[in-house]
N, C-alpha and C. Protein backbone atom coordinates (compact mmCIF):
# COMPACT_ATOMS: atom_id res chain seq x y z
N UNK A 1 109.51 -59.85 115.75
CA UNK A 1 110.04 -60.53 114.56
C UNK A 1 109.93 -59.67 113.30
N UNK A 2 109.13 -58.79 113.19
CA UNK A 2 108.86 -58.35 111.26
C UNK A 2 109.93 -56.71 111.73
N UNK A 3 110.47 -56.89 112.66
CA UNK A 3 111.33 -55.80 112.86
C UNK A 3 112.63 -56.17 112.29
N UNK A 4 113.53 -57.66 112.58
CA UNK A 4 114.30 -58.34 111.96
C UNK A 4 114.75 -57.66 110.55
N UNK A 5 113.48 -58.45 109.27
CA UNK A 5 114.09 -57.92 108.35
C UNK A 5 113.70 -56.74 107.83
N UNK A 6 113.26 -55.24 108.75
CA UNK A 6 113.55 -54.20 108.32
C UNK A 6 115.03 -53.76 108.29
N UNK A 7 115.44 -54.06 109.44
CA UNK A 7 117.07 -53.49 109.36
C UNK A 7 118.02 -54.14 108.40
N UNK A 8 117.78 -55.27 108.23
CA UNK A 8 118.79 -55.69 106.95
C UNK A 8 118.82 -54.91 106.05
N UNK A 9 117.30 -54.15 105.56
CA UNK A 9 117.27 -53.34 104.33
C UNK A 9 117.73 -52.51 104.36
N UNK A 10 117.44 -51.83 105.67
CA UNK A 10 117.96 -50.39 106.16
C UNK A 10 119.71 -50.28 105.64
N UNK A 11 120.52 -51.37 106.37
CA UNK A 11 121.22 -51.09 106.15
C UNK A 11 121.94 -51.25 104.83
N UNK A 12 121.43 -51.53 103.78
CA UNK A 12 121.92 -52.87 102.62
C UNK A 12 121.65 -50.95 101.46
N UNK A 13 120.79 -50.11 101.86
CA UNK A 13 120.52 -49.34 101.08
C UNK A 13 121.40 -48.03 101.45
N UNK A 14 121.22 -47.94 102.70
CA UNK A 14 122.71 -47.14 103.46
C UNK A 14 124.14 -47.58 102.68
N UNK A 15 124.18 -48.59 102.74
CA UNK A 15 126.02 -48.94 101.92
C UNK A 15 126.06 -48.69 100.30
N UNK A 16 124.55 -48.47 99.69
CA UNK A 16 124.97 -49.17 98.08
C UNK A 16 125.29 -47.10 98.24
N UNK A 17 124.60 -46.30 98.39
CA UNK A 17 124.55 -44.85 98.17
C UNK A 17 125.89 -44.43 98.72
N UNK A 18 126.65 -44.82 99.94
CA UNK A 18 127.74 -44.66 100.37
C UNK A 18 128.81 -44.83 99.48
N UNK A 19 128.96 -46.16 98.69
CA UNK A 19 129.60 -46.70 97.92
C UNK A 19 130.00 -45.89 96.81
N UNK A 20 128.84 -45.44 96.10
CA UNK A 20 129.03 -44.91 94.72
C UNK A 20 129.68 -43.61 94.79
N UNK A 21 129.29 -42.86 95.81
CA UNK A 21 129.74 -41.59 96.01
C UNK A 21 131.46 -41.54 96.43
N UNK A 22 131.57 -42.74 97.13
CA UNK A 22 133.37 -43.39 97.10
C UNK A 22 134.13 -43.53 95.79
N UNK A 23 133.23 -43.95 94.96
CA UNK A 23 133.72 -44.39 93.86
C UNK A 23 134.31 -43.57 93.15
N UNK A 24 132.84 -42.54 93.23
CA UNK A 24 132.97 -40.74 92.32
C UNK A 24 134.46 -40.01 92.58
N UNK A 25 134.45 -39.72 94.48
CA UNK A 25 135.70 -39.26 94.27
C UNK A 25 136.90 -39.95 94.24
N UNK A 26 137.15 -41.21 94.26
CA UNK A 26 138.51 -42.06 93.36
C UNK A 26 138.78 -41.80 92.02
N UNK A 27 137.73 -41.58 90.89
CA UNK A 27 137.64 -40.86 90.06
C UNK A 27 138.33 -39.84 89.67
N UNK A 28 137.86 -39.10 90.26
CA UNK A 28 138.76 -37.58 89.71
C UNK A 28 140.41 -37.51 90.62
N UNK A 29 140.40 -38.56 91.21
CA UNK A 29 142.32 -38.49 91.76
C UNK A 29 142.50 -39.11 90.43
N UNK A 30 142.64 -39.70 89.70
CA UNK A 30 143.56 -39.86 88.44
C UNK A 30 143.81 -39.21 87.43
N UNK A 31 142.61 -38.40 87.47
CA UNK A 31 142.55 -37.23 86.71
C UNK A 31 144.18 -36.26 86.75
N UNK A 32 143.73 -35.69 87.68
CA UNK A 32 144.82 -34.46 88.51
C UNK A 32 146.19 -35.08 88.56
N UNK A 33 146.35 -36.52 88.34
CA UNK A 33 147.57 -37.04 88.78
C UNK A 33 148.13 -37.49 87.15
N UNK A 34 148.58 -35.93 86.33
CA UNK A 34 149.20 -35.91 84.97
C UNK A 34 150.68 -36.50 85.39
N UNK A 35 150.86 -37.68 85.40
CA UNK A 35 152.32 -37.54 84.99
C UNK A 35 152.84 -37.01 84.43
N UNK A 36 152.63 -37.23 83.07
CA UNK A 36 153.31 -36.19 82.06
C UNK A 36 153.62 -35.31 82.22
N UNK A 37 153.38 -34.62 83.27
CA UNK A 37 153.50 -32.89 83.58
C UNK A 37 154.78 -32.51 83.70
N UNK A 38 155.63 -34.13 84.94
CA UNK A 38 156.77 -34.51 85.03
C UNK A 38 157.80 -33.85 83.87
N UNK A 39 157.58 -34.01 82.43
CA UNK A 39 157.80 -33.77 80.94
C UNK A 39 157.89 -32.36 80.99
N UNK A 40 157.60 -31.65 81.31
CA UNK A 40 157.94 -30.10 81.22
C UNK A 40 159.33 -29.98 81.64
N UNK A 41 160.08 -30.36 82.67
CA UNK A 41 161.40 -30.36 83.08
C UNK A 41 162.86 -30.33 81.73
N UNK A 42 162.53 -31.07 81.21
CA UNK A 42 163.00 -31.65 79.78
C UNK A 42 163.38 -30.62 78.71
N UNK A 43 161.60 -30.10 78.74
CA UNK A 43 162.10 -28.47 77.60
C UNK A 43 162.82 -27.56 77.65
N UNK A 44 162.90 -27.25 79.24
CA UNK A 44 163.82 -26.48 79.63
C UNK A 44 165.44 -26.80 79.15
N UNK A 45 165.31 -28.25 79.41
CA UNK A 45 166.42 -28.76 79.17
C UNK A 45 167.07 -29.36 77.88
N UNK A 46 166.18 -28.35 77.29
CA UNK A 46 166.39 -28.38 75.21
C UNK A 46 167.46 -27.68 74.97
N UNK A 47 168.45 -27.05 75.95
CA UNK A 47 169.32 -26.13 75.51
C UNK A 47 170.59 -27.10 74.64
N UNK A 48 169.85 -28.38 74.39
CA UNK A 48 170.67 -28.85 73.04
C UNK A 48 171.23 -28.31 71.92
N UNK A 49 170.28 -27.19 71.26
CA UNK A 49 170.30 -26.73 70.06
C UNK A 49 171.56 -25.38 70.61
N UNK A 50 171.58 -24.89 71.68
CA UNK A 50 172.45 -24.02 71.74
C UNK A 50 173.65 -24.64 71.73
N UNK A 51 174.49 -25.83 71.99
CA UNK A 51 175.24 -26.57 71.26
C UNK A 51 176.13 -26.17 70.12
N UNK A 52 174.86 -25.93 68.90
CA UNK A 52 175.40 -26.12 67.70
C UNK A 52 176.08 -24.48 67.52
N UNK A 53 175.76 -23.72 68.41
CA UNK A 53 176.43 -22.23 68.55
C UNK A 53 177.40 -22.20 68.46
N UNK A 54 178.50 -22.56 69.59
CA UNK A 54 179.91 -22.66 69.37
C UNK A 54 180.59 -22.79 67.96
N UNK A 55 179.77 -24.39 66.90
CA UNK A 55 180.68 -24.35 65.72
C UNK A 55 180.91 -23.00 65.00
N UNK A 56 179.50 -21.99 65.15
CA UNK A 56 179.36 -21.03 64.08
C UNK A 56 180.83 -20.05 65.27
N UNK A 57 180.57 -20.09 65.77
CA UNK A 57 181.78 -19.29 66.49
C UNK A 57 183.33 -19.53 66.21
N UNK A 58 183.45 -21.13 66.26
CA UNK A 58 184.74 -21.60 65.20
C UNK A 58 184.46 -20.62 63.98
N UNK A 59 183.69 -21.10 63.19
CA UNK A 59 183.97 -20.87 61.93
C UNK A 59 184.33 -19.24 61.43
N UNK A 60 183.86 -18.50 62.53
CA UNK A 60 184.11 -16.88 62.13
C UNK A 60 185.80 -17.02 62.54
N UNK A 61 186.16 -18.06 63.96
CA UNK A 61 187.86 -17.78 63.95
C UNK A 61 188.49 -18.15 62.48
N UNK A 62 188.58 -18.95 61.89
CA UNK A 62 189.27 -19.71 61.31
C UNK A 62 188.72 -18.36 60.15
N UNK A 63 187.86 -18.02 60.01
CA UNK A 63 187.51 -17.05 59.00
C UNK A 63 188.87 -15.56 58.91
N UNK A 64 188.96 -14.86 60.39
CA UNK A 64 189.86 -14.43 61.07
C UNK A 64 191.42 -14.52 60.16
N UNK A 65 191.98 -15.36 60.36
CA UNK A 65 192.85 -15.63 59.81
C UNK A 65 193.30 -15.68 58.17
N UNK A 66 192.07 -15.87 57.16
CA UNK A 66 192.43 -16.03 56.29
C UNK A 66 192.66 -14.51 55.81
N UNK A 67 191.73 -12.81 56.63
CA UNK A 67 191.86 -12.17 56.19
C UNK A 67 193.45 -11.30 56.30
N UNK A 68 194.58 -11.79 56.98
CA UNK A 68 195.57 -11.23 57.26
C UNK A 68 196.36 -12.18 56.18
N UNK A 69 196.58 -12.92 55.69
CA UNK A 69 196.92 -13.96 54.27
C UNK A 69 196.68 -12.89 53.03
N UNK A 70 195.84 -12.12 52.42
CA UNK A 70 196.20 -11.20 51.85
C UNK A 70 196.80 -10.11 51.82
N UNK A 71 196.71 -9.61 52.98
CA UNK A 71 197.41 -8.55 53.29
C UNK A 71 199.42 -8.62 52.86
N UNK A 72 199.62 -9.77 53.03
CA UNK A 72 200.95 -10.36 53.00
C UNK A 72 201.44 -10.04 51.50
N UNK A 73 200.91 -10.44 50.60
CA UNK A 73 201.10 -10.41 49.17
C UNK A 73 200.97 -8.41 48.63
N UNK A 74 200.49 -8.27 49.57
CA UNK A 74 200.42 -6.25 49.06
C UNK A 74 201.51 -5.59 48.99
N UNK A 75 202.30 -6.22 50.56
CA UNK A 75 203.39 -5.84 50.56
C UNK A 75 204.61 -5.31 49.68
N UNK A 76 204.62 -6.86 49.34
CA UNK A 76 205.70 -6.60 48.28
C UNK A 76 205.40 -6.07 46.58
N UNK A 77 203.76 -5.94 46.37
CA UNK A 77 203.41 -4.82 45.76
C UNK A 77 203.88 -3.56 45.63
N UNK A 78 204.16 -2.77 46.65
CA UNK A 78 204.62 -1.63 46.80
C UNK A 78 206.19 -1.32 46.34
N UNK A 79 206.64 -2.74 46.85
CA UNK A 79 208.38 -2.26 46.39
C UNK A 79 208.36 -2.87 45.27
N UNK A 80 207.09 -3.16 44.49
CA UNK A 80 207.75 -3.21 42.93
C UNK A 80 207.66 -1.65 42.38
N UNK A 81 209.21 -1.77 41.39
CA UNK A 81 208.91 -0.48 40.38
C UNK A 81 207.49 0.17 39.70
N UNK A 82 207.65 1.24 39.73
CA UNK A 82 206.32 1.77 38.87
C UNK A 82 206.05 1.76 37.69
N UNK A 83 205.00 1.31 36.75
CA UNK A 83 204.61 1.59 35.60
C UNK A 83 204.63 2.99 35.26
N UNK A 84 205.72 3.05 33.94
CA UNK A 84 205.91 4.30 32.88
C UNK A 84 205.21 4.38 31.71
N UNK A 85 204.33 5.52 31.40
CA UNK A 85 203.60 5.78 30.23
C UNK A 85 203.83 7.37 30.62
N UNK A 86 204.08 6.98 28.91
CA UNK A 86 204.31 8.28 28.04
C UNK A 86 203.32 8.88 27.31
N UNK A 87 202.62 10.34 27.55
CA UNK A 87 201.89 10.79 26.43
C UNK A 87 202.22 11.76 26.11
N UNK A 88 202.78 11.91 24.47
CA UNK A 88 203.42 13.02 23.88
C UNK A 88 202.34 14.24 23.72
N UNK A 89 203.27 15.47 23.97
CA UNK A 89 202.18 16.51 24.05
C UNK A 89 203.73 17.81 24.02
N UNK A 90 203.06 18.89 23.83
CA UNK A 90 203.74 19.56 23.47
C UNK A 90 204.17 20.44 24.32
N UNK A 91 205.05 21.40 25.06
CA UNK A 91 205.42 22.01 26.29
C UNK A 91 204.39 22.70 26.21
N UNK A 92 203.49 23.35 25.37
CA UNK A 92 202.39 24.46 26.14
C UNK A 92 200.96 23.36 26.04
N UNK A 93 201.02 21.99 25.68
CA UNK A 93 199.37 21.18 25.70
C UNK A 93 200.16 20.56 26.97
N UNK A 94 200.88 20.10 28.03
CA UNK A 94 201.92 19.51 28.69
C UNK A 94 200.10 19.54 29.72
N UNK A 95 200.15 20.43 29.99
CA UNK A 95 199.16 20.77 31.43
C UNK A 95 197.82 19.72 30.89
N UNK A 96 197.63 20.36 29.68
CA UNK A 96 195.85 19.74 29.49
C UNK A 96 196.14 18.11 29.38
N UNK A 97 197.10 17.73 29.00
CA UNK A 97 197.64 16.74 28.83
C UNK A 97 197.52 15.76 29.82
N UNK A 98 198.02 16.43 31.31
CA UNK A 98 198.15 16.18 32.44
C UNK A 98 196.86 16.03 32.98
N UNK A 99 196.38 16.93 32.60
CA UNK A 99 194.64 17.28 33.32
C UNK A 99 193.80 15.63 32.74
N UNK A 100 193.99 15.61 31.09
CA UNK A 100 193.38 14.57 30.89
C UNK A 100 193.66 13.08 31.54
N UNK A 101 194.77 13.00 31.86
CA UNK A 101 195.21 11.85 32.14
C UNK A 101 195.03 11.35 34.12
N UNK A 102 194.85 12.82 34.35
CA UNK A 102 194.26 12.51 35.93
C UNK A 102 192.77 12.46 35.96
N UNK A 103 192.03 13.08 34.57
CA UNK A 103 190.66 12.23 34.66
C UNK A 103 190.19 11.31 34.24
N UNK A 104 191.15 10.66 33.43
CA UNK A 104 191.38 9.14 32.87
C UNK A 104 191.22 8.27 34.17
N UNK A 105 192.18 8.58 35.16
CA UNK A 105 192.85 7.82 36.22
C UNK A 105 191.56 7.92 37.45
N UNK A 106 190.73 8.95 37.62
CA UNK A 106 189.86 8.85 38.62
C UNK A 106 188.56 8.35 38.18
N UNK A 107 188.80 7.98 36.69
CA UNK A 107 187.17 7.40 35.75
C UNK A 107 187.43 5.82 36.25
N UNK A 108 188.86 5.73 36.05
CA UNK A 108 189.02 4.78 36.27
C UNK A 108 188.48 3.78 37.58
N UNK A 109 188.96 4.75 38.63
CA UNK A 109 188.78 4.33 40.00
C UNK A 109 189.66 4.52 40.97
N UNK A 110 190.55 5.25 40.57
CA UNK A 110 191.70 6.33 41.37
C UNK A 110 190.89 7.21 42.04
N UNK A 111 191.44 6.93 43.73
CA UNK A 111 190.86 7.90 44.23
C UNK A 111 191.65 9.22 44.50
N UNK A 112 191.20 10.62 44.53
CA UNK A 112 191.53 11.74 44.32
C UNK A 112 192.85 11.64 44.98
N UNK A 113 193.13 11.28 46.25
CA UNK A 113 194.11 11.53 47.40
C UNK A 113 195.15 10.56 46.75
N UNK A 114 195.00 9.93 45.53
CA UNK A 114 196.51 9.15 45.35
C UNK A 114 197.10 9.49 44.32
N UNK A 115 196.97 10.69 43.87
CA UNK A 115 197.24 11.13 42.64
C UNK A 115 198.35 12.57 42.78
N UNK A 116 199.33 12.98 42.45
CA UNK A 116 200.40 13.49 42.55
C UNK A 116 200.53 14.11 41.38
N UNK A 117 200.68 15.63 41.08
CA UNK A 117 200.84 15.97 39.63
C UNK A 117 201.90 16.95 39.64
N UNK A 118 203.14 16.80 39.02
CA UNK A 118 204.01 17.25 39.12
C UNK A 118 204.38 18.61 38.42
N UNK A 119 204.42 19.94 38.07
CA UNK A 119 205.39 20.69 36.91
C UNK A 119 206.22 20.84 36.78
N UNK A 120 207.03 20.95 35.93
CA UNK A 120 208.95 21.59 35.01
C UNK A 120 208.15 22.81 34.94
N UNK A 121 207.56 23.49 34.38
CA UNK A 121 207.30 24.72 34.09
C UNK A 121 206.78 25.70 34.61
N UNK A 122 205.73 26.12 34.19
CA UNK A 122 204.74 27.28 35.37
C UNK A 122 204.06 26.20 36.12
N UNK A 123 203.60 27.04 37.45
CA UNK A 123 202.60 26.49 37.95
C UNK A 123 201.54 25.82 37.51
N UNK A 124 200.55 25.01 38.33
CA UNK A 124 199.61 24.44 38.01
C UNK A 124 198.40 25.57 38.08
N UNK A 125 197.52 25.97 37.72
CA UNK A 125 196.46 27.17 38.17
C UNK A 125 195.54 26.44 39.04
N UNK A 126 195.74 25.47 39.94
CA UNK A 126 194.99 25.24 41.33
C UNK A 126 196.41 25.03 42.45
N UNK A 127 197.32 25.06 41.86
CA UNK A 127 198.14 25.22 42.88
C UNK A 127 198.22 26.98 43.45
N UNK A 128 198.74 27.73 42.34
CA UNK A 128 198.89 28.74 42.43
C UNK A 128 197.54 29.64 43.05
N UNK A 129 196.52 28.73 42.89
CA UNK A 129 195.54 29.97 44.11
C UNK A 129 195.79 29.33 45.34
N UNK A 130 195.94 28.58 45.39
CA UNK A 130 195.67 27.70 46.63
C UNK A 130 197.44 28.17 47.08
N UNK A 131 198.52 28.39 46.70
CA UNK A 131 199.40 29.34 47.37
C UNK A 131 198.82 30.79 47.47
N UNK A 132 197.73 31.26 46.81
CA UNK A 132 197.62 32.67 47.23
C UNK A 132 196.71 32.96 48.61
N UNK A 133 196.69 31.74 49.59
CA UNK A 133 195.96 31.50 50.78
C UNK A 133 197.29 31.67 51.84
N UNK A 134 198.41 31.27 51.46
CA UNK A 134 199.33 30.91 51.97
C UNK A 134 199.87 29.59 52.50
N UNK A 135 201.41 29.64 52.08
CA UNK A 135 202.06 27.66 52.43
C UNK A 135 201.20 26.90 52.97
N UNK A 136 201.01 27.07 54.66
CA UNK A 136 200.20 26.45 55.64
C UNK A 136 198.75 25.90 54.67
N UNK A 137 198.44 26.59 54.66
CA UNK A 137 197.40 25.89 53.95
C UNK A 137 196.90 25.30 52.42
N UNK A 138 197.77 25.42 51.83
CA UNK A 138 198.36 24.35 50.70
C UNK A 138 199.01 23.35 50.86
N UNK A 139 199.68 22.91 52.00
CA UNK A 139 200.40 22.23 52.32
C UNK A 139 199.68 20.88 53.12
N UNK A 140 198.60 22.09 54.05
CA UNK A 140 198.09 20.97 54.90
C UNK A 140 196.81 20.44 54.08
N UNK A 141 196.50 21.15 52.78
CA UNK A 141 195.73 20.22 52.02
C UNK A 141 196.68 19.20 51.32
N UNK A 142 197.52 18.87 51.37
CA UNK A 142 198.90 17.61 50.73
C UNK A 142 198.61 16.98 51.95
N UNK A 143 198.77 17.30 53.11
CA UNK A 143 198.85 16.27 54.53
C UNK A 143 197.62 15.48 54.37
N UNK A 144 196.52 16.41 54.32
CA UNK A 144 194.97 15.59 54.06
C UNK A 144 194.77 14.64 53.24
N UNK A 145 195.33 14.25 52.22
CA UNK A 145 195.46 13.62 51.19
C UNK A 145 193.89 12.89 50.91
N UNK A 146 193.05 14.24 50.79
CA UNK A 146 191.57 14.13 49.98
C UNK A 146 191.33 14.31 48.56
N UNK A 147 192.65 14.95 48.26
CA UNK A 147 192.10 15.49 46.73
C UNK A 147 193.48 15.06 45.67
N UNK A 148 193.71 15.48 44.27
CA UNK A 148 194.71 15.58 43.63
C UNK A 148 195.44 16.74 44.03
N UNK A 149 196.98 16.55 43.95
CA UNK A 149 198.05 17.61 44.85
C UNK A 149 198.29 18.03 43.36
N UNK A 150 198.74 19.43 43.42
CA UNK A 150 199.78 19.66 42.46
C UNK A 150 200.85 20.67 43.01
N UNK A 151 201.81 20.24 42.12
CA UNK A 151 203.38 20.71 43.10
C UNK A 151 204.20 21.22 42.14
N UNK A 152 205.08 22.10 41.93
CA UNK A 152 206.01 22.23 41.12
C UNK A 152 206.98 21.71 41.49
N UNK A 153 207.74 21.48 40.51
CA UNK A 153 208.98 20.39 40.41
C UNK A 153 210.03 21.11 41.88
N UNK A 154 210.09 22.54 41.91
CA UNK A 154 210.99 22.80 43.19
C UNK A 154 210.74 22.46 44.62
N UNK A 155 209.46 22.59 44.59
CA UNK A 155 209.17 21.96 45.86
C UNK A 155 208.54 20.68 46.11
N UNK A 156 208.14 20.18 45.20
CA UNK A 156 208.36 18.29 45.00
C UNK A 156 208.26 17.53 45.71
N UNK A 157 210.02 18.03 45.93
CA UNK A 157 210.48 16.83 46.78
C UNK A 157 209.84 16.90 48.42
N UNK A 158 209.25 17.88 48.52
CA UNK A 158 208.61 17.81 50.00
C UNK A 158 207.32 17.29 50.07
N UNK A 159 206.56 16.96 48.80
CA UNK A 159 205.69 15.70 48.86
C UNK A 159 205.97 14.28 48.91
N UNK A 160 204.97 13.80 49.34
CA UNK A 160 205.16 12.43 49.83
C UNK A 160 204.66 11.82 49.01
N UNK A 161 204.87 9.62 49.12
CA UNK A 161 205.10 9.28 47.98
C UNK A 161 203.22 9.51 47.92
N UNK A 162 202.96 9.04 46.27
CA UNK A 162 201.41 8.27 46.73
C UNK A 162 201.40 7.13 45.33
N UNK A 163 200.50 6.78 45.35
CA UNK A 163 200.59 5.47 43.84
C UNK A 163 200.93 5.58 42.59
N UNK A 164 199.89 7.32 42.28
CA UNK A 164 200.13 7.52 41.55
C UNK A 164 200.59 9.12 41.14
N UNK A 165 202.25 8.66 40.05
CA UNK A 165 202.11 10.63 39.73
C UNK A 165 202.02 10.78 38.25
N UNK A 166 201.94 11.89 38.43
CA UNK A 166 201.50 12.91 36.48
C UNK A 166 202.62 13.78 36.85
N UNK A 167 203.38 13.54 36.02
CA UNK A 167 204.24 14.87 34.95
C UNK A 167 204.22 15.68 34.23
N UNK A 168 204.01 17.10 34.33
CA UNK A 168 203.26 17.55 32.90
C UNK A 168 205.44 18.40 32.52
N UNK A 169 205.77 18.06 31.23
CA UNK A 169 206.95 18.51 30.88
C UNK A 169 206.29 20.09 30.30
N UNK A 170 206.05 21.02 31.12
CA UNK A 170 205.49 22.40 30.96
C UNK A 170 206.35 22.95 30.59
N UNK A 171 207.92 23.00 30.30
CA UNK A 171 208.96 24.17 30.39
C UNK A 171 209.92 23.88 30.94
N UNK A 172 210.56 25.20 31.40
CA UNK A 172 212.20 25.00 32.28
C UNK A 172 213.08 24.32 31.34
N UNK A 173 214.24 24.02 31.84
CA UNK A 173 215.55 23.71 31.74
C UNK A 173 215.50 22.13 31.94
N UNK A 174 215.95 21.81 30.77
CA UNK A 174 216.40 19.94 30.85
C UNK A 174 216.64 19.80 31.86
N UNK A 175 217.63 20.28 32.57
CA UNK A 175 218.45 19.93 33.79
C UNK A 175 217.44 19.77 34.89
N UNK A 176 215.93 20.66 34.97
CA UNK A 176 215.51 20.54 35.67
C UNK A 176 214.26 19.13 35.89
N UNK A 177 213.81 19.32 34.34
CA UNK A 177 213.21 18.09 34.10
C UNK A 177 213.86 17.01 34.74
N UNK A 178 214.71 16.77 34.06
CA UNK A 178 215.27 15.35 34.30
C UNK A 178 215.49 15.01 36.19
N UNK A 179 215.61 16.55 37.19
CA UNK A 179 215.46 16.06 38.47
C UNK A 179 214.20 15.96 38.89
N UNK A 180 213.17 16.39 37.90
CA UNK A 180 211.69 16.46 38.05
C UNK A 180 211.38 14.66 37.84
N UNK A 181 211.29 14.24 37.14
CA UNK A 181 211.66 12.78 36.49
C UNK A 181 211.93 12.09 37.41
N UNK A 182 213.25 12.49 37.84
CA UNK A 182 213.71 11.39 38.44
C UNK A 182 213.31 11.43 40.13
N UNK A 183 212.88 12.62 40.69
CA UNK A 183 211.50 12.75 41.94
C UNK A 183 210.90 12.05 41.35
N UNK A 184 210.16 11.82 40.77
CA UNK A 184 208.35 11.44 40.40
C UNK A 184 208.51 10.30 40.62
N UNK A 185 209.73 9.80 39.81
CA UNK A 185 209.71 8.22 39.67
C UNK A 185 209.95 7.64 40.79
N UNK A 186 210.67 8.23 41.91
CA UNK A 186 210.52 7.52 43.35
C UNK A 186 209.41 7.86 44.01
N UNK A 187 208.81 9.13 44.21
CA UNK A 187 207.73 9.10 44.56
C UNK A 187 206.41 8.27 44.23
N UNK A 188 206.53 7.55 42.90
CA UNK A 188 205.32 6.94 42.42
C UNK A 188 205.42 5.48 43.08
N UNK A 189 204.47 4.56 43.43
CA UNK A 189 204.48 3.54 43.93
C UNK A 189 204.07 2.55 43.43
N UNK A 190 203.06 2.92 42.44
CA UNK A 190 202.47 2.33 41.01
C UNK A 190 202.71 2.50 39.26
N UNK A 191 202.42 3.55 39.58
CA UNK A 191 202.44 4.35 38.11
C UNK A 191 203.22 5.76 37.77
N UNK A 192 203.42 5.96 36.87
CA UNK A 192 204.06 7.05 36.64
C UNK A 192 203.93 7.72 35.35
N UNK A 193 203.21 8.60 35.18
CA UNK A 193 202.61 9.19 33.82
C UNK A 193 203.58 10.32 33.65
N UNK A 194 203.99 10.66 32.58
CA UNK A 194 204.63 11.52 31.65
C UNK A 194 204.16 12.12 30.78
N UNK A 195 203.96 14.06 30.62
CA UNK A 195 203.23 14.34 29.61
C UNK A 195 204.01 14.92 29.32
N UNK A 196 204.53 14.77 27.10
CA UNK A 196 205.58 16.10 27.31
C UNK A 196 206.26 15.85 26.23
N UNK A 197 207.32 16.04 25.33
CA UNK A 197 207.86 15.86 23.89
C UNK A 197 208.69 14.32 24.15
N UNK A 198 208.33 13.65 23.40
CA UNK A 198 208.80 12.39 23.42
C UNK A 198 209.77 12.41 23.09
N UNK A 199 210.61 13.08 22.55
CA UNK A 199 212.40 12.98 22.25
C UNK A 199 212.90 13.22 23.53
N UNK A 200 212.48 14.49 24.09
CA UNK A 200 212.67 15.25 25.53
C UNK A 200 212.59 14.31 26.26
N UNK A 201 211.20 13.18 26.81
CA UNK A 201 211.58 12.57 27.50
C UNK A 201 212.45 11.24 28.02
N UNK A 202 212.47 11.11 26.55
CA UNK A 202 213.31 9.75 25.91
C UNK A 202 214.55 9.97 26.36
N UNK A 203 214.85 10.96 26.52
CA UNK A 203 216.91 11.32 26.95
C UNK A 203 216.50 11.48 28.53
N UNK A 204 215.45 12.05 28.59
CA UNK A 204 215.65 12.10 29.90
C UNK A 204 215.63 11.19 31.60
N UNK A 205 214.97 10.15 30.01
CA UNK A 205 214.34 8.71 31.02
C UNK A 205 215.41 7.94 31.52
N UNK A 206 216.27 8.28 30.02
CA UNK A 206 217.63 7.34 30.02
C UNK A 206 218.43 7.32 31.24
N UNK A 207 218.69 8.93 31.50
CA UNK A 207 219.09 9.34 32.37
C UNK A 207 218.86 9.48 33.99
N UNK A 208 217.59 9.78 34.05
CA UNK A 208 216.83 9.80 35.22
C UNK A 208 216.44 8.38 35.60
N UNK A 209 216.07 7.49 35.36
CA UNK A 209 215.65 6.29 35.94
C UNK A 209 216.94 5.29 35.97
């Protein structure tokens, strides 16, 4: 009989120690079991904001277009007539005359290569060394169109147009002026400067333009 209720105890102390240690590891499974983790999938899937990319991509087209809209209006810039100014000067100040007025024009903001300077009279003294190299290479500094050209009125007409030309009335024969003149003035695309006796060019304008 006093054997009876040893084993009840026995076993009653066996289950409570079993128990707790069950308990312990149920415990830490909820731990480990982050749902949230689920939530990482999502960020990836933030490529929302790349979305808003495309508009900026519109907006450079539509940008596109407005820059060929000016270009349109230049056009008919060119086939307007050229502005005539006259600065009186005397057949031998004709050159310095000229000289000043092409550094007027590059203070301004004329660049070297659009500038055209014509003579009636002697040479220019940067033409004339620059022929003592030979044609070819006076010529193909005109093709380059880096710097200010200068040309005498006879060979002229084998320059091309550019915006702007200078006249210096250096000399020669009316007759020749006035075909000097009346080159320049088609060659010019903008402007057209005249240096030279204002009676002289006054008949000759009449005539030539």
């Amino acid at each position: 009989m006093p054997l009876i209720p040893e084993e009840p105890q026995i076993h009653e102390s066996a289950q409570g120690p079993r128990a707790t240690p069950s308990a312990g590891r149920t415990a830490p499974t909820p731990r480990p079991v982050p749902g949230p983790r689920p939530a990482a999938p999502p960020r990836p899937g933030r490529p929302g904001p790349a979305r808003p990319a495309p508009p900026a991509q519109r907006a450079s087209r539509e940008s596109v277009p407005a820059k060929p809209a000016p270009a349109r209006p230049t056009a008919p810039a060119a086939s307007a007539t050229p502005q005539i100014q006259l600065v009186p000067a005397s057949a031998d100040g004709a050159l310095d005359a000229a000289e000043e007025a092409v550094d007027l024009l590059l203070e301004s903001g004329r660049a070297p290569g659009d500038v055209l300077v014509i003579t009636t009279g002697g040479s220019h003294p940067w033409a004339a060394h620059e022929l003592s190299f030979g044609e070819a290479s006076y010529w193909a500094q005109h093709d380059a169109r880096d710097d200010v050209f200068y040309a005498d009125a006879a060979v002229a007409s084998r320059a091309t147009s550019r915006p702007v030309v200078v006249v210096a009335v250096n000399g020669g024969p009316e007759a020749a002026g006035a075909t000097a003149l009346s080159l320049a003035h088609a060659k010019a695309d903008a402007l057209l400067v005249v240096c030279g006796d204002p009676q002289q060019i006054n008949s000759v304008l009449g005539a030539a333009v």
